[in-house]
PDB file of N, CA and C in Angstrom:
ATOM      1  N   UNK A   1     -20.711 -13.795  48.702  1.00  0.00           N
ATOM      2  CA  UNK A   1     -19.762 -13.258  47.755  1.00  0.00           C
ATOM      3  C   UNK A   1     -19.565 -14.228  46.590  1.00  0.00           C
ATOM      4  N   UNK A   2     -19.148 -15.085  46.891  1.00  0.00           N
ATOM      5  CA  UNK A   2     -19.303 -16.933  45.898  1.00  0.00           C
ATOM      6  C   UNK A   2     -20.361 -16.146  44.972  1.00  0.00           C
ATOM      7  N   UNK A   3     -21.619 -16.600  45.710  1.00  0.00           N
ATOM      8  CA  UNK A   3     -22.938 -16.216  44.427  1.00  0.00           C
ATOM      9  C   UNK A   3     -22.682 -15.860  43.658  1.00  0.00           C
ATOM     10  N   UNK A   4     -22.685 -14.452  44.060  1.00  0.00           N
ATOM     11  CA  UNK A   4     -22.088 -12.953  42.848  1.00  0.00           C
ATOM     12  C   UNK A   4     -21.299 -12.596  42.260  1.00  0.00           C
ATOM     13  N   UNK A   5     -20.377 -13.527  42.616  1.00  0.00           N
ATOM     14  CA  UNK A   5     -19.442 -13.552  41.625  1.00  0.00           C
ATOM     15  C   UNK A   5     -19.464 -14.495  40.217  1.00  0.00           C
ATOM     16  N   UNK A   6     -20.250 -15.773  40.797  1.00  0.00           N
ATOM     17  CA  UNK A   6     -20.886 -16.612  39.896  1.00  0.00           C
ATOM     18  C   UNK A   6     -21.964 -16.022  38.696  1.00  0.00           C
ATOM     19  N   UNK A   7     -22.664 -15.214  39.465  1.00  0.00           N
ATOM     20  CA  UNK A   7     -23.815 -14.390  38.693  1.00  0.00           C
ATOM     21  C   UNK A   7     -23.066 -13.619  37.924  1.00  0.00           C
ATOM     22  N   UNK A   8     -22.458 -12.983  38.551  1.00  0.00           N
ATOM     23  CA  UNK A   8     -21.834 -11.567  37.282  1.00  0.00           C
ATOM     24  C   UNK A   8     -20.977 -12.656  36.087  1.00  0.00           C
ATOM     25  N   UNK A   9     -20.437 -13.299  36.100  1.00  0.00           N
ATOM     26  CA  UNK A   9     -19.775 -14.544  35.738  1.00  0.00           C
ATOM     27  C   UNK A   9     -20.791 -15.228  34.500  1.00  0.00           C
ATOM     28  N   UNK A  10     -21.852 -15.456  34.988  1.00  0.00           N
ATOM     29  CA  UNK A  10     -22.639 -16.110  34.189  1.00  0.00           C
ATOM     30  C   UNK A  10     -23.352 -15.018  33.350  1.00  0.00           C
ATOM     31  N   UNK A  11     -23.561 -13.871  33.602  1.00  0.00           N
ATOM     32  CA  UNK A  11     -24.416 -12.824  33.246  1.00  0.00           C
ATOM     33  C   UNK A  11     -23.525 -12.320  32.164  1.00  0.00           C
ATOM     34  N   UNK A  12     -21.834 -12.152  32.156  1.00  0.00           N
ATOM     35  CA  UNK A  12     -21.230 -11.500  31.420  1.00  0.00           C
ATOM     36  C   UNK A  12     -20.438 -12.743  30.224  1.00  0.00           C
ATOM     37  N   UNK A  13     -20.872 -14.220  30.655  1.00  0.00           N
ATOM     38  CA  UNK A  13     -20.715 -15.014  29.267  1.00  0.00           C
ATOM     39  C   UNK A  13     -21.597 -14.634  28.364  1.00  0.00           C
ATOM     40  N   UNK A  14     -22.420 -14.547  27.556  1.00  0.00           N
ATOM     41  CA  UNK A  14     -23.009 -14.418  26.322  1.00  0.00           C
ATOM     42  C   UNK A  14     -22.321 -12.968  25.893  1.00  0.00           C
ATOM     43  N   UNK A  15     -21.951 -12.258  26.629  1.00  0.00           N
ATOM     44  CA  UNK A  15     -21.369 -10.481  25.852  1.00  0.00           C
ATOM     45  C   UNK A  15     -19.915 -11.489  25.355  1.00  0.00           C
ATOM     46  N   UNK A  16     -19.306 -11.759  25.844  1.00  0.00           N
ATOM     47  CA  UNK A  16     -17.902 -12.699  25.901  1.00  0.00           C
ATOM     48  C   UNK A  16     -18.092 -13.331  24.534  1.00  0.00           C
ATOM     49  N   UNK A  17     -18.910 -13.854  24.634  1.00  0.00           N
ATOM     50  CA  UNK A  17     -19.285 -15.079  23.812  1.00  0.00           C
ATOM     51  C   UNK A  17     -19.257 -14.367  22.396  1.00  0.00           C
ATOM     52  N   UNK A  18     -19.859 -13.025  22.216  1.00  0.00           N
ATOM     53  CA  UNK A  18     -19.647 -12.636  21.007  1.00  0.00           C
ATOM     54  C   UNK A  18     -19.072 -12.250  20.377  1.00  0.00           C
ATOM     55  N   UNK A  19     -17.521 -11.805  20.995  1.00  0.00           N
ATOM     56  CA  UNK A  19     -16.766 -11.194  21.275  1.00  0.00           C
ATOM     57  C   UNK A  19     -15.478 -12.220  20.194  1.00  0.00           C
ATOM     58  N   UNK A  20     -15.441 -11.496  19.084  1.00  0.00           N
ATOM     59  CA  UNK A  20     -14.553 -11.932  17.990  1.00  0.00           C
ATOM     60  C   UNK A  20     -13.230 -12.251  18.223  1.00  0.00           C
ATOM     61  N   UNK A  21     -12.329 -11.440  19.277  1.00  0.00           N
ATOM     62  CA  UNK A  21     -11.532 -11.549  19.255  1.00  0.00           C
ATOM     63  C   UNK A  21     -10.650 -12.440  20.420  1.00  0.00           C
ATOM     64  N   UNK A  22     -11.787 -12.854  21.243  1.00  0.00           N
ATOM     65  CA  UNK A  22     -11.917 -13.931  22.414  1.00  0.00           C
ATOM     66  C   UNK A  22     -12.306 -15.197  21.902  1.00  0.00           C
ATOM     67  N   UNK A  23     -12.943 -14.748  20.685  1.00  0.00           N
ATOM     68  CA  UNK A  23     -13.323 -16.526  19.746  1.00  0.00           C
ATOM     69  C   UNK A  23     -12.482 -17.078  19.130  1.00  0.00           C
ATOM     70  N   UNK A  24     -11.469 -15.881  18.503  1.00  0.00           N
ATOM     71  CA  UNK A  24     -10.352 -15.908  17.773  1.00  0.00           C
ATOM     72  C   UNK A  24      -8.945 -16.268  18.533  1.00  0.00           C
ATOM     73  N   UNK A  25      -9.216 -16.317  19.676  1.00  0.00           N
ATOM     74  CA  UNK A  25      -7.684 -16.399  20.640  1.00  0.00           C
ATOM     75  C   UNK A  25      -8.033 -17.922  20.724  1.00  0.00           C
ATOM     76  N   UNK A  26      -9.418 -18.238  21.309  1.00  0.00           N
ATOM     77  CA  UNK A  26      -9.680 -19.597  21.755  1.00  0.00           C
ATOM     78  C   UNK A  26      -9.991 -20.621  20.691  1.00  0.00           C
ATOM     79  N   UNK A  27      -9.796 -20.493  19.117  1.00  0.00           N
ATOM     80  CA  UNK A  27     -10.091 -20.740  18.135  1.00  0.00           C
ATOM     81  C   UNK A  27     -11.013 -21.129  18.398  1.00  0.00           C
ATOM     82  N   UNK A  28     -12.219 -20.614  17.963  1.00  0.00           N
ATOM     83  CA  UNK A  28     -13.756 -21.394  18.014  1.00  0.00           C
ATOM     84  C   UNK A  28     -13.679 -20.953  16.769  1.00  0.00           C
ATOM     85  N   UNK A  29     -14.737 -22.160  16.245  1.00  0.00           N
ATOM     86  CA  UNK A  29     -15.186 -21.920  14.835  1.00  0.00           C
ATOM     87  C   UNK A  29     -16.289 -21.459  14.822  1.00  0.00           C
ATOM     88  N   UNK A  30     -16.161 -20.308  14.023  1.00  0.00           N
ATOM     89  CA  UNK A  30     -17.133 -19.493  12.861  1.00  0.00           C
ATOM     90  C   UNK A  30     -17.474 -19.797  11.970  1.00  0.00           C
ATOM     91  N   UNK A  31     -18.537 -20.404  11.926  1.00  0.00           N
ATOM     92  CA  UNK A  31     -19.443 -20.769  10.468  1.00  0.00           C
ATOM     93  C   UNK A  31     -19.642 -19.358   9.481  1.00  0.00           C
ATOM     94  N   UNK A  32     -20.341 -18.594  10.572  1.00  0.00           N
ATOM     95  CA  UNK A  32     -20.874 -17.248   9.416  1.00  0.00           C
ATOM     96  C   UNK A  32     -19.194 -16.815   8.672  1.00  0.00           C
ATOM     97  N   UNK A  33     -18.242 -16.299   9.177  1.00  0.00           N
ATOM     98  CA  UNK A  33     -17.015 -16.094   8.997  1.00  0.00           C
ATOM     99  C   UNK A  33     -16.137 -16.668   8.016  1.00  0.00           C
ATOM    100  N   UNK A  34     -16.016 -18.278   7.553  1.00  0.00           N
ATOM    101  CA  UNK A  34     -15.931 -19.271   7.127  1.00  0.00           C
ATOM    102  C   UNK A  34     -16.503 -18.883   5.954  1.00  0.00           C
ATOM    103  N   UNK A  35     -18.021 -19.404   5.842  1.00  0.00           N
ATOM    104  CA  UNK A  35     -18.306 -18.802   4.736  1.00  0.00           C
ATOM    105  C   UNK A  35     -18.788 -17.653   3.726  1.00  0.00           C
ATOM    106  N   UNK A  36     -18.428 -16.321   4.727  1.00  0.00           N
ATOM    107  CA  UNK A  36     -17.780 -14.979   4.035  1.00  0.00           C
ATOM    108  C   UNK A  36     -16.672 -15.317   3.529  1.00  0.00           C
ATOM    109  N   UNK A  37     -15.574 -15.846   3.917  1.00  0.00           N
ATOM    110  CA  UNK A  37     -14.338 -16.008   3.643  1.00  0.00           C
ATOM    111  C   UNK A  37     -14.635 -16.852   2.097  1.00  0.00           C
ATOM    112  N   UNK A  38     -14.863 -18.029   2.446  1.00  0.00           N
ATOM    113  CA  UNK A  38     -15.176 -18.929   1.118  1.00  0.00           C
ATOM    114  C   UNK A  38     -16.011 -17.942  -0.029  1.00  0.00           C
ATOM    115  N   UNK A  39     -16.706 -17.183   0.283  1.00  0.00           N
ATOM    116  CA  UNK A  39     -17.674 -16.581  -0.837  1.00  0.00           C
ATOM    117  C   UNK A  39     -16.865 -15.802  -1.882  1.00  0.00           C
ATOM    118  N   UNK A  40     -16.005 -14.887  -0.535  1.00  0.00           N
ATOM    119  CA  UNK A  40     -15.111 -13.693  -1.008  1.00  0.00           C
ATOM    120  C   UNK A  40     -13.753 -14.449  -1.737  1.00  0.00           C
ATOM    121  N   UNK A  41     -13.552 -15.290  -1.533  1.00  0.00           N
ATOM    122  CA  UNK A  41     -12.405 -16.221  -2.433  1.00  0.00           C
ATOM    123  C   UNK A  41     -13.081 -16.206  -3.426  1.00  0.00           C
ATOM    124  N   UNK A  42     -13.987 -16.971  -3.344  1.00  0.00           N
ATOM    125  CA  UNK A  42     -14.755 -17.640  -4.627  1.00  0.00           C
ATOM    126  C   UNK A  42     -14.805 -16.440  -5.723  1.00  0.00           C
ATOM    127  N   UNK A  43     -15.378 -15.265  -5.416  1.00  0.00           N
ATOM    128  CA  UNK A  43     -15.499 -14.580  -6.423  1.00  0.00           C
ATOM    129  C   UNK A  43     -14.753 -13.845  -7.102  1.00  0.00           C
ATOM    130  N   UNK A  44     -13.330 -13.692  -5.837  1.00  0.00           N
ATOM    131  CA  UNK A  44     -12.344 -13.421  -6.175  1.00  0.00           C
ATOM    132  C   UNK A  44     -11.676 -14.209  -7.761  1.00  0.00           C
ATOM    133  N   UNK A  45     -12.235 -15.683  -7.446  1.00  0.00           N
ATOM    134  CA  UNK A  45     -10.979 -16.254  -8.160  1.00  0.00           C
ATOM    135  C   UNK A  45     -11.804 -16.582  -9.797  1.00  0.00           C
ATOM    136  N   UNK A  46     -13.181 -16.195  -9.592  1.00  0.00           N
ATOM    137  CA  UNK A  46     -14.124 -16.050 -10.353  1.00  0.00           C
ATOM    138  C   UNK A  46     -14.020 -14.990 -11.438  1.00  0.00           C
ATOM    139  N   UNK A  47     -13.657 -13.875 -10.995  1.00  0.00           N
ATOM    140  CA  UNK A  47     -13.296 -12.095 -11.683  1.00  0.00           C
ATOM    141  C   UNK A  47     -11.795 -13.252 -11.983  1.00  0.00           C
ATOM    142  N   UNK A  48     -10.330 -12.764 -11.232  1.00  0.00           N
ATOM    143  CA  UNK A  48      -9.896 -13.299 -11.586  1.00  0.00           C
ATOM    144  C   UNK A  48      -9.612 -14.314 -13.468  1.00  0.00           C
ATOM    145  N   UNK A  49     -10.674 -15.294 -13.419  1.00  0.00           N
ATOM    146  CA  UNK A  49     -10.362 -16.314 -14.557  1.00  0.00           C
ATOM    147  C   UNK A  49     -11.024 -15.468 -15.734  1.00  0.00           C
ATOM    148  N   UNK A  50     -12.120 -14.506 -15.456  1.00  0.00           N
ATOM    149  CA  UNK A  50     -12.526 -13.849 -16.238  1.00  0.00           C
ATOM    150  C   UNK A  50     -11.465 -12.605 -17.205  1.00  0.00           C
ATOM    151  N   UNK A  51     -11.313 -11.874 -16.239  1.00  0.00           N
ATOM    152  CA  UNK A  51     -10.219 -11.025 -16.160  1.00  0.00           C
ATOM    153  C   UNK A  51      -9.381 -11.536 -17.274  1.00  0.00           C
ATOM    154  N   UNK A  52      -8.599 -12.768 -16.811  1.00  0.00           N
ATOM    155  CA  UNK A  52      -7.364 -13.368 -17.633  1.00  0.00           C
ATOM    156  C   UNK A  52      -8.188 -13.842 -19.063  1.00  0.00           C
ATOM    157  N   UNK A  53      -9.199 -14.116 -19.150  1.00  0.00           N
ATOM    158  CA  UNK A  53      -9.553 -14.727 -20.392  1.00  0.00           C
ATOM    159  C   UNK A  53      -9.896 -16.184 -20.257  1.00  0.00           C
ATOM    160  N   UNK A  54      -9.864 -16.580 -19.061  1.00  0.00           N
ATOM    161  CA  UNK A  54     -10.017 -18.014 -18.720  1.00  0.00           C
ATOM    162  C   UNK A  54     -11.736 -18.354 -19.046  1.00  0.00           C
ATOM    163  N   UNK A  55     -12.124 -19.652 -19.981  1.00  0.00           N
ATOM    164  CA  UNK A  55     -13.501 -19.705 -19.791  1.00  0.00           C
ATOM    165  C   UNK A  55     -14.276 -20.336 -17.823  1.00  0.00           C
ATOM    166  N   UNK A  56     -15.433 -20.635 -17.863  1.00  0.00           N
ATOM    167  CA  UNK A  56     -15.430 -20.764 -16.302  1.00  0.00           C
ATOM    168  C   UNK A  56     -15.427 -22.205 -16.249  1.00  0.00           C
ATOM    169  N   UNK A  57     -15.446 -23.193 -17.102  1.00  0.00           N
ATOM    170  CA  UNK A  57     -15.173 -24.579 -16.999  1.00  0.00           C
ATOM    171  C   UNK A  57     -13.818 -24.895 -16.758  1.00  0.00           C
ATOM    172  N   UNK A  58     -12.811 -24.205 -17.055  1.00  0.00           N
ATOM    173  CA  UNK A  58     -10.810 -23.934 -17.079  1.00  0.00           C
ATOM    174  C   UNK A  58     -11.070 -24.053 -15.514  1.00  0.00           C
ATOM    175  N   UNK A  59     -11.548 -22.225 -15.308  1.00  0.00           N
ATOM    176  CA  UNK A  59     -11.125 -22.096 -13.851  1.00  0.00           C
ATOM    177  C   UNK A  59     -12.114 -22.799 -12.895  1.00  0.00           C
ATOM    178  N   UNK A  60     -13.317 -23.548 -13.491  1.00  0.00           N
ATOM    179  CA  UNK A  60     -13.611 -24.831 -11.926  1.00  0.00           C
ATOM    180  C   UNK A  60     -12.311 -25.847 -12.047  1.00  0.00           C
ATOM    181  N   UNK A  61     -11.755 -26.128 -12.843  1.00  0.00           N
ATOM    182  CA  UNK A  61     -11.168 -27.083 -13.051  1.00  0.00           C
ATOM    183  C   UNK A  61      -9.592 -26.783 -12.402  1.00  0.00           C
ATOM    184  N   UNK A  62      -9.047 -25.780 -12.602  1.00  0.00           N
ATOM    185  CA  UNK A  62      -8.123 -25.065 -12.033  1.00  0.00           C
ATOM    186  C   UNK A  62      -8.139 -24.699 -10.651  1.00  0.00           C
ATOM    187  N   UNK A  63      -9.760 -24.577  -9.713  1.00  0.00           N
ATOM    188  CA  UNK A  63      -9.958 -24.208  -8.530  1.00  0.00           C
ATOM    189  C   UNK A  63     -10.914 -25.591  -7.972  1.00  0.00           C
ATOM    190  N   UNK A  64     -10.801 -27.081  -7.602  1.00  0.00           N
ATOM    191  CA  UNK A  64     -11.413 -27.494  -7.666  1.00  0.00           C
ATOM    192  C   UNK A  64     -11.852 -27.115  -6.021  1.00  0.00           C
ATOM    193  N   UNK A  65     -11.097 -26.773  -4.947  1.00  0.00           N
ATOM    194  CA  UNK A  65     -11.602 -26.306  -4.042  1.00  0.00           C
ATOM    195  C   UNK A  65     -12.678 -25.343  -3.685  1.00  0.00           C
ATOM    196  N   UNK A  66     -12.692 -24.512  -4.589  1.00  0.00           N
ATOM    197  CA  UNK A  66     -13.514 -23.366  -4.458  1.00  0.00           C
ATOM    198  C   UNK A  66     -15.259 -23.716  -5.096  1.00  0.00           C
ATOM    199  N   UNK A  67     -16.060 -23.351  -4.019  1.00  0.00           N
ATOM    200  CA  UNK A  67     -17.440 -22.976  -4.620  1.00  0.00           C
ATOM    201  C   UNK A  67     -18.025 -22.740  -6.086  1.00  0.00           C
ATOM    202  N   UNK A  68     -18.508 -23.517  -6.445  1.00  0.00           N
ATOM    203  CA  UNK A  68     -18.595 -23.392  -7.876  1.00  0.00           C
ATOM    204  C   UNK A  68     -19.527 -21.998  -7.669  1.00  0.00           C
ATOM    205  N   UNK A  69     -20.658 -21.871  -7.217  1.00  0.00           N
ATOM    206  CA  UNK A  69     -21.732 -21.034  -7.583  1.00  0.00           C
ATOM    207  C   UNK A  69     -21.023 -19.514  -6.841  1.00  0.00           C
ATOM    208  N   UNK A  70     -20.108 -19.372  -5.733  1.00  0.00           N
ATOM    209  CA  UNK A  70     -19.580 -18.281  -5.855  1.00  0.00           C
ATOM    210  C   UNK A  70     -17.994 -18.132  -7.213  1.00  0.00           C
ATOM    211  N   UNK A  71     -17.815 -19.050  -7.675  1.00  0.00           N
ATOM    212  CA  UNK A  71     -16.516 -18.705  -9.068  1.00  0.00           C
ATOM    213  C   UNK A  71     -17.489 -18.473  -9.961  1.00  0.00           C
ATOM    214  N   UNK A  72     -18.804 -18.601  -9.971  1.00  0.00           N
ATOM    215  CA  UNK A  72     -19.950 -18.401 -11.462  1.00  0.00           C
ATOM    216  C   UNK A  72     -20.197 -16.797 -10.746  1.00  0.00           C
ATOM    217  N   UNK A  73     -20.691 -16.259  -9.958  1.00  0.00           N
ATOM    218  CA  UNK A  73     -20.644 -15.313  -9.596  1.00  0.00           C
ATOM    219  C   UNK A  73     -19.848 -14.214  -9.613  1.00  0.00           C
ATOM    220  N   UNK A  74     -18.872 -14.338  -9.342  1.00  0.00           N
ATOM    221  CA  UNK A  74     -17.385 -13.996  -9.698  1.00  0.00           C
ATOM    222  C   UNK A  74     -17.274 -13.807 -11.265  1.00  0.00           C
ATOM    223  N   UNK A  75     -17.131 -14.302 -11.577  1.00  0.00           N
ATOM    224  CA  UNK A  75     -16.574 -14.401 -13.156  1.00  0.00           C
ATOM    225  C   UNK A  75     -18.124 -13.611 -13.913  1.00  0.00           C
ATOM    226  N   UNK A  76     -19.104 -13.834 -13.343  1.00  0.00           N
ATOM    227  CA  UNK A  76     -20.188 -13.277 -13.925  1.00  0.00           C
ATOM    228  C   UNK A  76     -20.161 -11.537 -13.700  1.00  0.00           C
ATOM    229  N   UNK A  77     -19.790 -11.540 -12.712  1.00  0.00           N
ATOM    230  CA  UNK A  77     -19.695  -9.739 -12.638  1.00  0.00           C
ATOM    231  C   UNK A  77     -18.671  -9.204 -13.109  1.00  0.00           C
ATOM    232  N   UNK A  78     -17.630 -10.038 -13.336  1.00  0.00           N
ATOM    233  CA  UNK A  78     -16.713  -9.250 -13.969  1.00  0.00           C
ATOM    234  C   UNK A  78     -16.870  -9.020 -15.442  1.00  0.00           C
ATOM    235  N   UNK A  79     -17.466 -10.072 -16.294  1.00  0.00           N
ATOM    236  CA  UNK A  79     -17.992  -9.819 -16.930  1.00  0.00           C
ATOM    237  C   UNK A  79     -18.933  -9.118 -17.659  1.00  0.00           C
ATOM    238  N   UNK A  80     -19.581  -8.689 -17.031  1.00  0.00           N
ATOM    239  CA  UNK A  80     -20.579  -7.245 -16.754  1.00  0.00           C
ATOM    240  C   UNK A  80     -19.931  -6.674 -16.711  1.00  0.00           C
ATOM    241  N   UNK A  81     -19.007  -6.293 -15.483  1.00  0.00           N
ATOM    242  CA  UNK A  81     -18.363  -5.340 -15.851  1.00  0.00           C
ATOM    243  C   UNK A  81     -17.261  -4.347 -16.806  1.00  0.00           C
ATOM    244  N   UNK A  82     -16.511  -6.007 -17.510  1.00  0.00           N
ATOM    245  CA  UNK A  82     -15.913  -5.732 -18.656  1.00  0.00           C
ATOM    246  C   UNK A  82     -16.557  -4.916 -19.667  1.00  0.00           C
ATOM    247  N   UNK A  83     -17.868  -5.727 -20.094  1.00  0.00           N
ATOM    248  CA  UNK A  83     -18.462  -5.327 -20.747  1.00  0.00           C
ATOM    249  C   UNK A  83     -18.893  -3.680 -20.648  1.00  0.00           C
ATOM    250  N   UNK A  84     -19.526  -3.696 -19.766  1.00  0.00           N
ATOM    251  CA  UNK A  84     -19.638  -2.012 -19.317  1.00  0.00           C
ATOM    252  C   UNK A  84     -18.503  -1.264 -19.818  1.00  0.00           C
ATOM    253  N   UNK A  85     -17.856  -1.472 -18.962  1.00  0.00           N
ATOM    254  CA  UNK A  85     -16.106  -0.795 -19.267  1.00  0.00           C
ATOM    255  C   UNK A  85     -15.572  -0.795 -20.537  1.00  0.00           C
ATOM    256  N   UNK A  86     -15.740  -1.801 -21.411  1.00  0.00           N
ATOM    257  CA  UNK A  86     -15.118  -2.181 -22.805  1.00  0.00           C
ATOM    258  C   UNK A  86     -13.703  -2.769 -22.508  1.00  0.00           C
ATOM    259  N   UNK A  87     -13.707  -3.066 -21.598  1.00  0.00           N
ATOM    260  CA  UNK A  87     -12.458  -3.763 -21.070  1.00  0.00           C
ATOM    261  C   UNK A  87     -11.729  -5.097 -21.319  1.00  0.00           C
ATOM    262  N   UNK A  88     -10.784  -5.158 -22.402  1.00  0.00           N
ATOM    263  CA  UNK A  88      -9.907  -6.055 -22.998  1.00  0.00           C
ATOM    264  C   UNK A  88      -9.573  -7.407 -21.959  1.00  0.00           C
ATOM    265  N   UNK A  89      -9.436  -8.773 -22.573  1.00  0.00           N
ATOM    266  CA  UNK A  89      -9.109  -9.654 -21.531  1.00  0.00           C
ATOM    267  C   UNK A  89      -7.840  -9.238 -21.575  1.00  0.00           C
ATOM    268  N   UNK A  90      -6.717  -9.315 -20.335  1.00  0.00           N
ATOM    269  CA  UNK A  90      -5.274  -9.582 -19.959  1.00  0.00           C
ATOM    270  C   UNK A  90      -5.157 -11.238 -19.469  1.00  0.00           C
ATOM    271  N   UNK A  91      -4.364 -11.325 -21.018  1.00  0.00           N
ATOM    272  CA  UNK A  91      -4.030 -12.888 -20.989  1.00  0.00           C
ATOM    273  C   UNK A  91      -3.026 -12.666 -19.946  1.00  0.00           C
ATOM    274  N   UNK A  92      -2.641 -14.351 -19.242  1.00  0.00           N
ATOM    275  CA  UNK A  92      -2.097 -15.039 -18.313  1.00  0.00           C
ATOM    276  C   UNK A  92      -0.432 -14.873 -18.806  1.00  0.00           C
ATOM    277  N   UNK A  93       0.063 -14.379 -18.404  1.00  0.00           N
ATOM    278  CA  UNK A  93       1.724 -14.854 -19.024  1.00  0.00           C
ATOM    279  C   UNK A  93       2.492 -15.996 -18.126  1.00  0.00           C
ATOM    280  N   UNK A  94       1.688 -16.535 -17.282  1.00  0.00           N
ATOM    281  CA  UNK A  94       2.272 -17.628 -16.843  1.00  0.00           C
ATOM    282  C   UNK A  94       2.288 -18.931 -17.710  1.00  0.00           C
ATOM    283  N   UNK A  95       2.947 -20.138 -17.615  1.00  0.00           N
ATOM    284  CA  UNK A  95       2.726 -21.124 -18.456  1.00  0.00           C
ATOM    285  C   UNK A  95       0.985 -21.481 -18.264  1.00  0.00           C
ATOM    286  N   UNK A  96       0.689 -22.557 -18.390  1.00  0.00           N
ATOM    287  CA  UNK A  96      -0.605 -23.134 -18.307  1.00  0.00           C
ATOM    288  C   UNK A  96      -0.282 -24.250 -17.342  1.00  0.00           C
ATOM    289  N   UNK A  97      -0.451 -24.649 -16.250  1.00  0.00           N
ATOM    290  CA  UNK A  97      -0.075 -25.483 -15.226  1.00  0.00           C
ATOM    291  C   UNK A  97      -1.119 -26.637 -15.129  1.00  0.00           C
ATOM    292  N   UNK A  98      -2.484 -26.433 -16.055  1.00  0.00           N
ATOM    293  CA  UNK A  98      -3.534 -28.121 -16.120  1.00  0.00           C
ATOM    294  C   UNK A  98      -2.649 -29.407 -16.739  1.00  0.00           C
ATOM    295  N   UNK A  99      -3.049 -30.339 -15.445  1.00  0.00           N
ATOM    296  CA  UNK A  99      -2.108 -31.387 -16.194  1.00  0.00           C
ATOM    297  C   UNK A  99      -2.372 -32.098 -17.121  1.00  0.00           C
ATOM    298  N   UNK A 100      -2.142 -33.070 -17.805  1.00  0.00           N
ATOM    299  CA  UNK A 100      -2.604 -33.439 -19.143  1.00  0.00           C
ATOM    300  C   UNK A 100      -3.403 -34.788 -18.758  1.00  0.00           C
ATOM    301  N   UNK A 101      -4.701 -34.852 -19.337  1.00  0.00           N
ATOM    302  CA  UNK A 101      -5.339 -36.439 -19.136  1.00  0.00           C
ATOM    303  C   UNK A 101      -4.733 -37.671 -18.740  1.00  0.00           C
ATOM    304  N   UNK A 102      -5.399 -38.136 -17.825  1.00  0.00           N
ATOM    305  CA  UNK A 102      -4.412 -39.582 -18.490  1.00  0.00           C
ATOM    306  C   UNK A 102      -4.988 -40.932 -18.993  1.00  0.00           C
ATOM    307  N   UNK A 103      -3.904 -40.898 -19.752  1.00  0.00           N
ATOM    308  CA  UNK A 103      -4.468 -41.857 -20.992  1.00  0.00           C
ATOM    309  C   UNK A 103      -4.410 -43.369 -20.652  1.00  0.00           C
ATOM    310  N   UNK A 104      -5.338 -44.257 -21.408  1.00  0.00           N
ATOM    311  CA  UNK A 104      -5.198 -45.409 -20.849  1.00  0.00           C
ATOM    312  C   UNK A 104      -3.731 -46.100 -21.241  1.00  0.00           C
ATOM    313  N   UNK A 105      -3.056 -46.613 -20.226  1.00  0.00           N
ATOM    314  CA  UNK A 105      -1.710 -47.147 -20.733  1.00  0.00           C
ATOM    315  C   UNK A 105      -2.109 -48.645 -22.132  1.00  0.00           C
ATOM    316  N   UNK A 106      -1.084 -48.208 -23.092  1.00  0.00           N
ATOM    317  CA  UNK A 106      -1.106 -49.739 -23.957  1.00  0.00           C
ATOM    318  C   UNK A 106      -0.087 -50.458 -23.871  1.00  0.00           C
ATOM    319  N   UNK A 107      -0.124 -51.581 -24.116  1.00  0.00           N
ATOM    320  CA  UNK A 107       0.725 -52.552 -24.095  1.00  0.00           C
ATOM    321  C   UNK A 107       1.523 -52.657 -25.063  1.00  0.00           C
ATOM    322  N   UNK A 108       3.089 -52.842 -24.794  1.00  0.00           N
ATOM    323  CA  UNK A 108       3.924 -52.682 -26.307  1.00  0.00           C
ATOM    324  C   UNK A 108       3.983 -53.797 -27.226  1.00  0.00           C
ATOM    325  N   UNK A 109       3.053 -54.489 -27.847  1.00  0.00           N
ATOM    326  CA  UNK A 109       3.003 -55.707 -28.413  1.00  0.00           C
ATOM    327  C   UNK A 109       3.740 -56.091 -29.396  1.00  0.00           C
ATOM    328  N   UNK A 110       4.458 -54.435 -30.443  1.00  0.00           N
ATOM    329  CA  UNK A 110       4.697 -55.229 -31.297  1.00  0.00           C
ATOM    330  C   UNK A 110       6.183 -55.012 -31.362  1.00  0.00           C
ATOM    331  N   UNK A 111       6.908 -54.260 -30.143  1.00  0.00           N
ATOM    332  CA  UNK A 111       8.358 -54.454 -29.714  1.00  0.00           C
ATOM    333  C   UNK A 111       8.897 -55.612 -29.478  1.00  0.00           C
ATOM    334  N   UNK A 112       8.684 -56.948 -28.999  1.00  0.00           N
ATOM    335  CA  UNK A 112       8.694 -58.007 -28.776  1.00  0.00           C
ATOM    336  C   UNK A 112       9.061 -58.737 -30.203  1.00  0.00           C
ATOM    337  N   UNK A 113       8.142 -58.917 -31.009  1.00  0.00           N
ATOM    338  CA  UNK A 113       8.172 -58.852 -32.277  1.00  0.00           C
ATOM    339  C   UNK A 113       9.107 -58.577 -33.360  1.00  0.00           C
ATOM    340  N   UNK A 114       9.174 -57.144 -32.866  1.00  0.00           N
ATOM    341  CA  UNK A 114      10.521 -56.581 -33.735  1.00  0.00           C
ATOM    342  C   UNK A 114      11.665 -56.871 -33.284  1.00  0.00           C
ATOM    343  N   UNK A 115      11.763 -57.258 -31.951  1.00  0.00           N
ATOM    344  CA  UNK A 115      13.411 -57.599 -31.791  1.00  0.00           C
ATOM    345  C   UNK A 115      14.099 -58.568 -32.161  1.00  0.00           C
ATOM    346  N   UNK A 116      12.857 -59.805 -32.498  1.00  0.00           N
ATOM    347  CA  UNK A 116      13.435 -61.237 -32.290  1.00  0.00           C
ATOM    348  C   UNK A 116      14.102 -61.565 -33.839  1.00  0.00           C
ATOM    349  N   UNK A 117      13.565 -60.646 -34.633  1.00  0.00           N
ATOM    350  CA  UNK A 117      14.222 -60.895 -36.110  1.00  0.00           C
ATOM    351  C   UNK A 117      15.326 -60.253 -36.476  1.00  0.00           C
TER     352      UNK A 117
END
């Protein structure tokens, strides 16, 4: 009885094994899954910058997480498709949230200067 139960046991891991929602309880990682997910962002956020009027150097810079070659993808079909469509950009009405360079600090040399007279 042991055996066969072992056998059916061993025989019915690999069906188990594929089994999404048993991978998903036991968190195993999904590579293929993962990067559907990453692709489908990516192009999301790709249309997206297009959409708004954003050029695609803004939104790598704005998404530094995301896949460059799926945000070029992204932004590339929407583009096409604008075009097709004749479809107007819809600017952003949010502020602009890139932060500003930063600059090399200078030294106040000639405050020193001015005070002592």
């Amino acid at each position: 009885m042991r055996t066969s139960l072992a056998t059916f046991l061993l025989l019915l891991a690999p069906v188990l094994g594929g089994c999404d929602q048993i991978g998903a309880a036991l968190e195993l990682p999904n590579p293929k899954k993962e990067a559907a997910e990453a692709e489908a962002e990516g192009r999301a956020i790709g249309s997206a910058c297009r959409y708004s009027g954003r050029s695609l150097e803004d939104c790598y810079v704005l998404n530094p997480s995301a896949q460059k070659s799926f945000v070029f993808a992204g932004w590339k079909d929407m583009n096409d498709y604008m075009m097709e469509h004749k479809i107007e950009v819809v600017p952003s009405q949010l502020p602009q949230t890139v932060p500003p360079p930063k600059a090399p600090s200078a030294a106040p040399a000639a405050a020193p200067a001015a005070a002592a007279h």
